[in-house]
PDB file of N, CA and C in Angstrom:
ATOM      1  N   UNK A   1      -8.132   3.257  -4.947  1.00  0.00           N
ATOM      2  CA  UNK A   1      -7.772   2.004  -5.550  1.00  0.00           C
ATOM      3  C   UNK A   1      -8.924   1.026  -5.382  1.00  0.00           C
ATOM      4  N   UNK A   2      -9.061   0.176  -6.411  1.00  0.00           N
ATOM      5  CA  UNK A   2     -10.037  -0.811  -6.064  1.00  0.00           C
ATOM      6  C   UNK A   2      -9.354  -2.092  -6.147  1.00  0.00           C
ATOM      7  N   UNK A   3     -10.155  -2.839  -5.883  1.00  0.00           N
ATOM      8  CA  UNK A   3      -9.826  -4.173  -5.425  1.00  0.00           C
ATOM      9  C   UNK A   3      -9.882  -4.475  -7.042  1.00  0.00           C
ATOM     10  N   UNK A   4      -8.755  -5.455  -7.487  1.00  0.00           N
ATOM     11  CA  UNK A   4      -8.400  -6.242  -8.834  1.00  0.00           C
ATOM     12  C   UNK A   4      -7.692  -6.039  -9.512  1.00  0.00           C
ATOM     13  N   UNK A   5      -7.431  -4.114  -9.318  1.00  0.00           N
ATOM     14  CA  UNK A   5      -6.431  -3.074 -10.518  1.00  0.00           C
ATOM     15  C   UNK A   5      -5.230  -3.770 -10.361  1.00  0.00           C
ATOM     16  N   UNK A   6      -4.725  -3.569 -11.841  1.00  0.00           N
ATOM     17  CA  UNK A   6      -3.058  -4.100 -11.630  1.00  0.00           C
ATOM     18  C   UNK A   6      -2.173  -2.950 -11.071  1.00  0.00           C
ATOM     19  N   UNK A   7      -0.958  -3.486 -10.563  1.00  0.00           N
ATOM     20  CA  UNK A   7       0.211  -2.668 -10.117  1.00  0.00           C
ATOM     21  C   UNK A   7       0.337  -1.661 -10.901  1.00  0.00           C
ATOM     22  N   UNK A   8       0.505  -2.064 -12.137  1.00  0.00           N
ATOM     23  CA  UNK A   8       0.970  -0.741 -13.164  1.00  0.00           C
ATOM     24  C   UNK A   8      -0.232   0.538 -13.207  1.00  0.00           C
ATOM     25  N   UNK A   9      -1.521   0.370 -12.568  1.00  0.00           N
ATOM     26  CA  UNK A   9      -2.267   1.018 -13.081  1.00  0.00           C
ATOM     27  C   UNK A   9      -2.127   2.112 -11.472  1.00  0.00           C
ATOM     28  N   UNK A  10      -2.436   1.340 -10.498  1.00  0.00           N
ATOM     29  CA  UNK A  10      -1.540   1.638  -9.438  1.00  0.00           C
ATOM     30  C   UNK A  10      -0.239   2.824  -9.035  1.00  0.00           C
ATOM     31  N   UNK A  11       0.780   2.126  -9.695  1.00  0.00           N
ATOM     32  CA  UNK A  11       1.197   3.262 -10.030  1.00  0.00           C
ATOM     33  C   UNK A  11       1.863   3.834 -11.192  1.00  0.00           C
ATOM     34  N   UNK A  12       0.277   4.290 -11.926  1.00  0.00           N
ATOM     35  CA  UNK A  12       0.081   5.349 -13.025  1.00  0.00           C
ATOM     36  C   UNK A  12      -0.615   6.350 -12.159  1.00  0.00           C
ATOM     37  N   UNK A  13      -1.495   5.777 -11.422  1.00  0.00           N
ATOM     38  CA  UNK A  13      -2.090   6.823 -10.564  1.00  0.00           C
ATOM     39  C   UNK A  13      -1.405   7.612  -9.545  1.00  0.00           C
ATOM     40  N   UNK A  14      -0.761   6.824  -8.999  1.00  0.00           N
ATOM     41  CA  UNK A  14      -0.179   7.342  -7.255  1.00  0.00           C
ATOM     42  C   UNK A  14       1.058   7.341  -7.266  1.00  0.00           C
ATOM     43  N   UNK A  15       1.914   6.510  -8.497  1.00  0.00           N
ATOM     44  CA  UNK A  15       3.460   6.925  -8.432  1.00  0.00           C
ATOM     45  C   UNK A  15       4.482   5.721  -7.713  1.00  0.00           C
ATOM     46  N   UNK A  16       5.108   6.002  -7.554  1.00  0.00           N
ATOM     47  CA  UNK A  16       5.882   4.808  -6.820  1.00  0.00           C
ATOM     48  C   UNK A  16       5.976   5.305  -5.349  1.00  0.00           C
ATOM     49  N   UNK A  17       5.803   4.023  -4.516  1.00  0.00           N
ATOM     50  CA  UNK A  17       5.730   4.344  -3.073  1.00  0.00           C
ATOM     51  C   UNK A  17       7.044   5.260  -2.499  1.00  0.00           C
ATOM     52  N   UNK A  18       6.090   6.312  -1.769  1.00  0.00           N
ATOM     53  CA  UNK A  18       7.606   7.359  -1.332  1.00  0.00           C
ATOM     54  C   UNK A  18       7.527   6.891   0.254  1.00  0.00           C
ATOM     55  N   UNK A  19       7.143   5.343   0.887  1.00  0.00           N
ATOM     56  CA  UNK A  19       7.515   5.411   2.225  1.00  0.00           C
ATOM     57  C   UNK A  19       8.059   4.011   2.326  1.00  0.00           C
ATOM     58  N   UNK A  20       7.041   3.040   1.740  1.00  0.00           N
ATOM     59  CA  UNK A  20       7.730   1.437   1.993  1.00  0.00           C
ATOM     60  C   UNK A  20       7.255   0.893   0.521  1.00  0.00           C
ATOM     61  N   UNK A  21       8.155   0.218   0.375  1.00  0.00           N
ATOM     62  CA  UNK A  21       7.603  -0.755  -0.806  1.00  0.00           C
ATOM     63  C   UNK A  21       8.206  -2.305  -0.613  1.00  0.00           C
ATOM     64  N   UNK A  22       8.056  -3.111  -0.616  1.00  0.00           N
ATOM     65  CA  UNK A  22       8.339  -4.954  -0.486  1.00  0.00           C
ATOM     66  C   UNK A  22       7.428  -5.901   0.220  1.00  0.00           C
ATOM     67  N   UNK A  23       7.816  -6.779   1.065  1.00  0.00           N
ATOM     68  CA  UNK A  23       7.585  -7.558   1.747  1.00  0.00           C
ATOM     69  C   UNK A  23       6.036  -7.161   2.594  1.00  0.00           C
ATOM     70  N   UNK A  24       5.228  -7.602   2.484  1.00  0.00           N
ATOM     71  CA  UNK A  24       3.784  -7.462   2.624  1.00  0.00           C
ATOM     72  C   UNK A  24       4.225  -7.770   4.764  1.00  0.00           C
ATOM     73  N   UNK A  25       3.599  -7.371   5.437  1.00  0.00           N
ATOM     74  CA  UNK A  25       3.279  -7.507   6.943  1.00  0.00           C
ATOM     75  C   UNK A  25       4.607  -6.318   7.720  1.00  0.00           C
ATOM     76  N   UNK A  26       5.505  -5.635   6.443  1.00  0.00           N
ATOM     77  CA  UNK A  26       5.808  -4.544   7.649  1.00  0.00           C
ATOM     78  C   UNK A  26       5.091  -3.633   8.153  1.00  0.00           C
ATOM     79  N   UNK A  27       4.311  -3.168   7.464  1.00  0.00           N
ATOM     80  CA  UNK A  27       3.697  -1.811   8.216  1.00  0.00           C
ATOM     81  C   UNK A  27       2.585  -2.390   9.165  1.00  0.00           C
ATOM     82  N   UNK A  28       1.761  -3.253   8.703  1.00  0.00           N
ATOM     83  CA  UNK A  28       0.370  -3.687   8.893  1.00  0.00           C
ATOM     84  C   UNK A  28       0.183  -5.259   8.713  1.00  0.00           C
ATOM     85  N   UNK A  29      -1.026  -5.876   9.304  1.00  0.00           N
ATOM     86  CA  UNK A  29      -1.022  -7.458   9.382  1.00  0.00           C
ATOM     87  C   UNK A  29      -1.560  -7.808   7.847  1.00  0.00           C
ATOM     88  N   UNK A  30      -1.422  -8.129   6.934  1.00  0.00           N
ATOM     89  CA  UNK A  30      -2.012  -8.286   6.163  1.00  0.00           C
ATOM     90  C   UNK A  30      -2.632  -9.261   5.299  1.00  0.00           C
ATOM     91  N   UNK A  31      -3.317  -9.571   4.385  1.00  0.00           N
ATOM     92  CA  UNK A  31      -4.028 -10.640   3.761  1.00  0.00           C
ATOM     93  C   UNK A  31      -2.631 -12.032   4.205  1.00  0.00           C
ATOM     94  N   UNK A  32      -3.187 -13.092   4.058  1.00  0.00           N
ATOM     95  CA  UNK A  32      -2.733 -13.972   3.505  1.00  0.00           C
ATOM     96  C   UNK A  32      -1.904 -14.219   2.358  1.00  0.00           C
ATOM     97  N   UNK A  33      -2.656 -14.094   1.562  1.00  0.00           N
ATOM     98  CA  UNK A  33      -2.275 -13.975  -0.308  1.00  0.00           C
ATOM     99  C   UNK A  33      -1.056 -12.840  -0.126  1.00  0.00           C
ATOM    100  N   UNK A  34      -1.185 -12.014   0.267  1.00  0.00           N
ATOM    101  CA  UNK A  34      -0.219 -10.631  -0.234  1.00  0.00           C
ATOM    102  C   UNK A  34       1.014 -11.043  -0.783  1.00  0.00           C
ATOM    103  N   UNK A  35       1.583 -10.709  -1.283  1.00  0.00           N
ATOM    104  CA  UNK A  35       2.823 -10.592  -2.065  1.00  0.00           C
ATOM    105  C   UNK A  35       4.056  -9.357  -2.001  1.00  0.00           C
ATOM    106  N   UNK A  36       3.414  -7.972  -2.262  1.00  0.00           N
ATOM    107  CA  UNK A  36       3.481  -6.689  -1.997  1.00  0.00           C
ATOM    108  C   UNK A  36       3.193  -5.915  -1.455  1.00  0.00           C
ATOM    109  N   UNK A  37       4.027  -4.992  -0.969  1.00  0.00           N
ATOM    110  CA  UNK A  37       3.006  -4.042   0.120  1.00  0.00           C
ATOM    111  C   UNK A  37       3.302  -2.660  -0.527  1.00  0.00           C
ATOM    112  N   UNK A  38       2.519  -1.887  -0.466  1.00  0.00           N
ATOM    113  CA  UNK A  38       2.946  -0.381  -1.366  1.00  0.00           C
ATOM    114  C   UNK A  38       2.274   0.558  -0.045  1.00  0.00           C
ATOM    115  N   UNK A  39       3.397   1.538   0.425  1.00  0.00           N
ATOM    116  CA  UNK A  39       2.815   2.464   1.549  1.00  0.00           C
ATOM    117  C   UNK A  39       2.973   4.146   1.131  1.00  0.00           C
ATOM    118  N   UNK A  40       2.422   4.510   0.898  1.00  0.00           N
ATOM    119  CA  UNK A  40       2.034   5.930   0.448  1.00  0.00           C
ATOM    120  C   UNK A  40       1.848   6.966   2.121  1.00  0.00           C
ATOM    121  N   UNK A  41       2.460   7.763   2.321  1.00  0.00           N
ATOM    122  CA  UNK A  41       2.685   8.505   3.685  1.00  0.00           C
ATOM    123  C   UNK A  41       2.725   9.947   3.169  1.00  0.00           C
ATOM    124  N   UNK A  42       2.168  10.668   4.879  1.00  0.00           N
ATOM    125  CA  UNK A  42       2.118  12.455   4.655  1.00  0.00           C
ATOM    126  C   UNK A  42       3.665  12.312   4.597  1.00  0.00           C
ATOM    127  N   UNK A  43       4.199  13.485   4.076  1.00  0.00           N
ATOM    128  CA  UNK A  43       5.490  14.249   4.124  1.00  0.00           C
ATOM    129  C   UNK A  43       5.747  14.010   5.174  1.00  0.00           C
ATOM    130  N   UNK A  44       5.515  14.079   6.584  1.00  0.00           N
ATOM    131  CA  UNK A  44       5.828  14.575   7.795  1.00  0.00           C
ATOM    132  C   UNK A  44       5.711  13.043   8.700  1.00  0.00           C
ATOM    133  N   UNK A  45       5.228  12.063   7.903  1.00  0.00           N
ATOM    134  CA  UNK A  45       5.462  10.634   8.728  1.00  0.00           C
ATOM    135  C   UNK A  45       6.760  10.126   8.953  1.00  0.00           C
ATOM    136  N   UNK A  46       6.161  10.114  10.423  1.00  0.00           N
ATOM    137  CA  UNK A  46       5.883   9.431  11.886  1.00  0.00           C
ATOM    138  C   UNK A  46       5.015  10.327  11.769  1.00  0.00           C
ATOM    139  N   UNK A  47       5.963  11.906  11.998  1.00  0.00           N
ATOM    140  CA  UNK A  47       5.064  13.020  12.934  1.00  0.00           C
ATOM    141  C   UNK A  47       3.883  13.273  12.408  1.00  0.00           C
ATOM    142  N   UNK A  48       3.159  12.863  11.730  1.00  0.00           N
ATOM    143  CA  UNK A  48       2.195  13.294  10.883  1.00  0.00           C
ATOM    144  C   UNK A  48       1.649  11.664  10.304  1.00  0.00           C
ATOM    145  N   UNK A  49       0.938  11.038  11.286  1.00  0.00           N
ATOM    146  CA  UNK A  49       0.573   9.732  10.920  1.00  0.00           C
ATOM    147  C   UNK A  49      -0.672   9.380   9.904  1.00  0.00           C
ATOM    148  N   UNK A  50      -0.367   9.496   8.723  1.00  0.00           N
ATOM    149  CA  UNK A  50      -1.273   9.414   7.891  1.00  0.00           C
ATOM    150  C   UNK A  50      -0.836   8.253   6.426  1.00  0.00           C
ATOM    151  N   UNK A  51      -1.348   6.861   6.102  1.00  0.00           N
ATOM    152  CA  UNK A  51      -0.330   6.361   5.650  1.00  0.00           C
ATOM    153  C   UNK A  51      -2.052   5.526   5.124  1.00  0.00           C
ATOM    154  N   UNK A  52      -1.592   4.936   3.328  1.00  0.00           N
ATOM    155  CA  UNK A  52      -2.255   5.047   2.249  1.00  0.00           C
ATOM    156  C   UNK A  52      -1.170   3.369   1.734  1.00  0.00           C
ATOM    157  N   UNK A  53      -2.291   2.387   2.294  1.00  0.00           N
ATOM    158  CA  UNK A  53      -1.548   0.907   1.846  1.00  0.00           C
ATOM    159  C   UNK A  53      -2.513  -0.135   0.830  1.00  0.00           C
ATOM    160  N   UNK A  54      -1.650  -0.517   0.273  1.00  0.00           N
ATOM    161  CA  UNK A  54      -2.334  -1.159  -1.081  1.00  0.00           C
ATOM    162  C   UNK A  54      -1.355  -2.270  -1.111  1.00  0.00           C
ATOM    163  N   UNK A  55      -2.030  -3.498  -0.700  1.00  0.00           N
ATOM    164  CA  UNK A  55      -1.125  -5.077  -0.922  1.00  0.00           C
ATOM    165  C   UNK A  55      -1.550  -5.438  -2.671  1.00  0.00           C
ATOM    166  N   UNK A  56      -0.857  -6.411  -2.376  1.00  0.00           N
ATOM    167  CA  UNK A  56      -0.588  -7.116  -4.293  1.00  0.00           C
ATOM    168  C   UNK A  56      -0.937  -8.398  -4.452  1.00  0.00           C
ATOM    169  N   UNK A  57      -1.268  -9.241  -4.794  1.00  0.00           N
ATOM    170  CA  UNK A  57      -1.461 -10.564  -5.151  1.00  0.00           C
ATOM    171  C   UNK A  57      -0.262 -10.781  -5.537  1.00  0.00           C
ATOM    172  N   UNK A  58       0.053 -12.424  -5.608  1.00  0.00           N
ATOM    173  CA  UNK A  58       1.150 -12.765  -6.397  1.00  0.00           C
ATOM    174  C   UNK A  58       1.369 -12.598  -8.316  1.00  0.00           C
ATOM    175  N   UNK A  59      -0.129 -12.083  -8.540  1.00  0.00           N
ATOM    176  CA  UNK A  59      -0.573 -11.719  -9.585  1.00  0.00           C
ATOM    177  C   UNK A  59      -0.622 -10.627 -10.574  1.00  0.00           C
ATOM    178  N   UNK A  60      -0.066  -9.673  -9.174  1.00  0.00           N
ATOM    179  CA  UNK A  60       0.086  -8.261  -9.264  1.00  0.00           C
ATOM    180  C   UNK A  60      -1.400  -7.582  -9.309  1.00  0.00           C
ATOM    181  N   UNK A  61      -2.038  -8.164  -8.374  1.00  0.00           N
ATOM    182  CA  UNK A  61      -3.545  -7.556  -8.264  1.00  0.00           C
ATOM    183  C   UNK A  61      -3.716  -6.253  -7.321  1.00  0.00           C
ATOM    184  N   UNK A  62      -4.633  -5.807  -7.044  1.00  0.00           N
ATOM    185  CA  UNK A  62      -4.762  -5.343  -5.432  1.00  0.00           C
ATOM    186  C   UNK A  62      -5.779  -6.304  -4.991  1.00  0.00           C
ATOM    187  N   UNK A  63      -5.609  -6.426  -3.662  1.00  0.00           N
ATOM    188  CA  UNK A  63      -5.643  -7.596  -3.148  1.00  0.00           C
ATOM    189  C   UNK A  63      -6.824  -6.614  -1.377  1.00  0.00           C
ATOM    190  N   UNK A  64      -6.110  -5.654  -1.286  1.00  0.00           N
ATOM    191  CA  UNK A  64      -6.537  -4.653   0.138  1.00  0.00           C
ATOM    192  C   UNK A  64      -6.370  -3.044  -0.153  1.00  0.00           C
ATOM    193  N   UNK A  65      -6.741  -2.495   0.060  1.00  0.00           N
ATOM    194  CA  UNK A  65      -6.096  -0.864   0.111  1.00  0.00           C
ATOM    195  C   UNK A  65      -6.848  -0.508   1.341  1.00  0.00           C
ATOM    196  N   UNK A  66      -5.568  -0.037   2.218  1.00  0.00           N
ATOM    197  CA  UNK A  66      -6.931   0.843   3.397  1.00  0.00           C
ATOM    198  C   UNK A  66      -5.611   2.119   3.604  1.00  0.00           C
ATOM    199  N   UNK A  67      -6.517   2.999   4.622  1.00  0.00           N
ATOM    200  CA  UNK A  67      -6.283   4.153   4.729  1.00  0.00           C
ATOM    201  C   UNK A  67      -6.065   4.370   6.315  1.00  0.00           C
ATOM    202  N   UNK A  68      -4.628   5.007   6.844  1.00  0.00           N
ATOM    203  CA  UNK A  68      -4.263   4.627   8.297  1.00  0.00           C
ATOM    204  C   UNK A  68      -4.022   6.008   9.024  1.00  0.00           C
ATOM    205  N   UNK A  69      -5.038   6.490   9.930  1.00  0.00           N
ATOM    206  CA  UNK A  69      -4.647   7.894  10.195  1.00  0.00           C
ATOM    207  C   UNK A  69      -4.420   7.432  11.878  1.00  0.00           C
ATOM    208  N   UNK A  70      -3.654   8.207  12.161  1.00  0.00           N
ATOM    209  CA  UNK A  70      -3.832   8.635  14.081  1.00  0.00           C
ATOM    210  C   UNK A  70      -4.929   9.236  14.783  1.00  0.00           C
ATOM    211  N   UNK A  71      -5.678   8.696  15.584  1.00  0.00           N
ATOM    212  CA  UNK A  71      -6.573   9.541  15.739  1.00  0.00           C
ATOM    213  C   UNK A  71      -6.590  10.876  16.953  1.00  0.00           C
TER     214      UNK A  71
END
Protein backbone atom coordinates (compact mmCIF):
# COMPACT_ATOMS: atom_id res chain seq x y z
CA UNK A 1 0.00 0.00 0.00
CA UNK A 2 1.18 3.42 -0.46
CA UNK A 3 0.62 6.37 1.21
CA UNK A 4 -2.58 8.50 -0.57
CA UNK A 5 -4.43 5.25 -2.24
CA UNK A 6 -8.07 5.37 -1.59
CA UNK A 7 -9.93 2.73 0.55
CA UNK A 8 -11.60 1.28 -2.39
CA UNK A 9 -8.41 0.63 -4.11
CA UNK A 10 -7.25 -0.86 -0.85
CA UNK A 11 -9.58 -3.11 -0.81
CA UNK A 12 -9.56 -4.14 -4.49
CA UNK A 13 -6.27 -5.30 -3.64
CA UNK A 14 -6.31 -7.01 -0.18
CA UNK A 15 -10.09 -7.53 0.33
CA UNK A 16 -11.88 -6.62 3.32
CA UNK A 17 -10.13 -6.85 6.66
CA UNK A 18 -10.37 -10.58 7.98
CA UNK A 19 -9.05 -9.41 11.63
CA UNK A 20 -10.12 -5.73 12.73
CA UNK A 21 -11.72 -3.12 10.92
CA UNK A 22 -13.04 0.50 12.78
CA UNK A 23 -11.88 2.73 15.22
CA UNK A 24 -8.17 3.66 14.49
CA UNK A 25 -5.77 3.04 18.06
CA UNK A 26 -7.06 -0.64 18.74
CA UNK A 27 -4.43 -2.64 17.58
CA UNK A 28 -1.60 0.02 17.46
CA UNK A 29 -0.91 3.87 18.50
CA UNK A 30 -1.69 5.56 15.57
CA UNK A 31 -1.50 8.84 13.43
CA UNK A 32 -3.39 11.58 14.73
CA UNK A 33 -5.53 12.17 11.59
CA UNK A 34 -6.62 8.40 11.42
CA UNK A 35 -10.09 7.77 11.00
CA UNK A 36 -9.86 3.91 10.11
CA UNK A 37 -7.96 1.20 10.96
CA UNK A 38 -7.86 -1.91 8.52
CA UNK A 39 -5.86 -5.07 10.13
CA UNK A 40 -5.00 -7.85 7.81
CA UNK A 41 -3.58 -11.06 10.08
CA UNK A 42 -1.87 -14.75 9.49
CA UNK A 43 -4.68 -17.37 9.79
CA UNK A 44 -3.24 -18.48 13.01
CA UNK A 45 -3.27 -14.87 14.89
CA UNK A 46 -2.43 -14.48 18.17
CA UNK A 47 -0.54 -17.77 17.66
CA UNK A 48 1.07 -16.74 14.68
CA UNK A 49 1.79 -12.92 15.18
CA UNK A 50 1.95 -11.48 11.93
CA UNK A 51 -0.49 -8.50 11.28
CA UNK A 52 -0.63 -6.03 7.98
CA UNK A 53 -2.24 -2.32 9.18
CA UNK A 54 -3.30 0.40 6.96
CA UNK A 55 -5.05 3.64 8.77
CA UNK A 56 -7.46 6.01 6.67
CA UNK A 57 -7.77 9.66 6.65
CA UNK A 58 -11.04 11.13 7.25
CA UNK A 59 -10.79 11.30 3.49
CA UNK A 60 -10.54 7.82 2.96
CA UNK A 61 -6.79 8.10 2.21
CA UNK A 62 -4.01 5.88 3.52
CA UNK A 63 -2.64 7.82 5.86
CA UNK A 64 0.21 4.73 7.47
CA UNK A 65 0.56 1.07 6.45
CA UNK A 66 3.12 -0.88 8.46
CA UNK A 67 3.82 -4.42 8.85
CA UNK A 68 3.79 -6.17 12.59
CA UNK A 69 5.63 -9.45 13.09
CA UNK A 70 6.84 -11.13 16.56
CA UNK A 71 10.16 -11.44 16.66
Amino acid sequence: MQIGQSQSAVLAKLGRPNYYEGKCGVIHFPEKNCATEYVYSHPFAPWAPDYYIVDFSPEARVIEADHWTSP
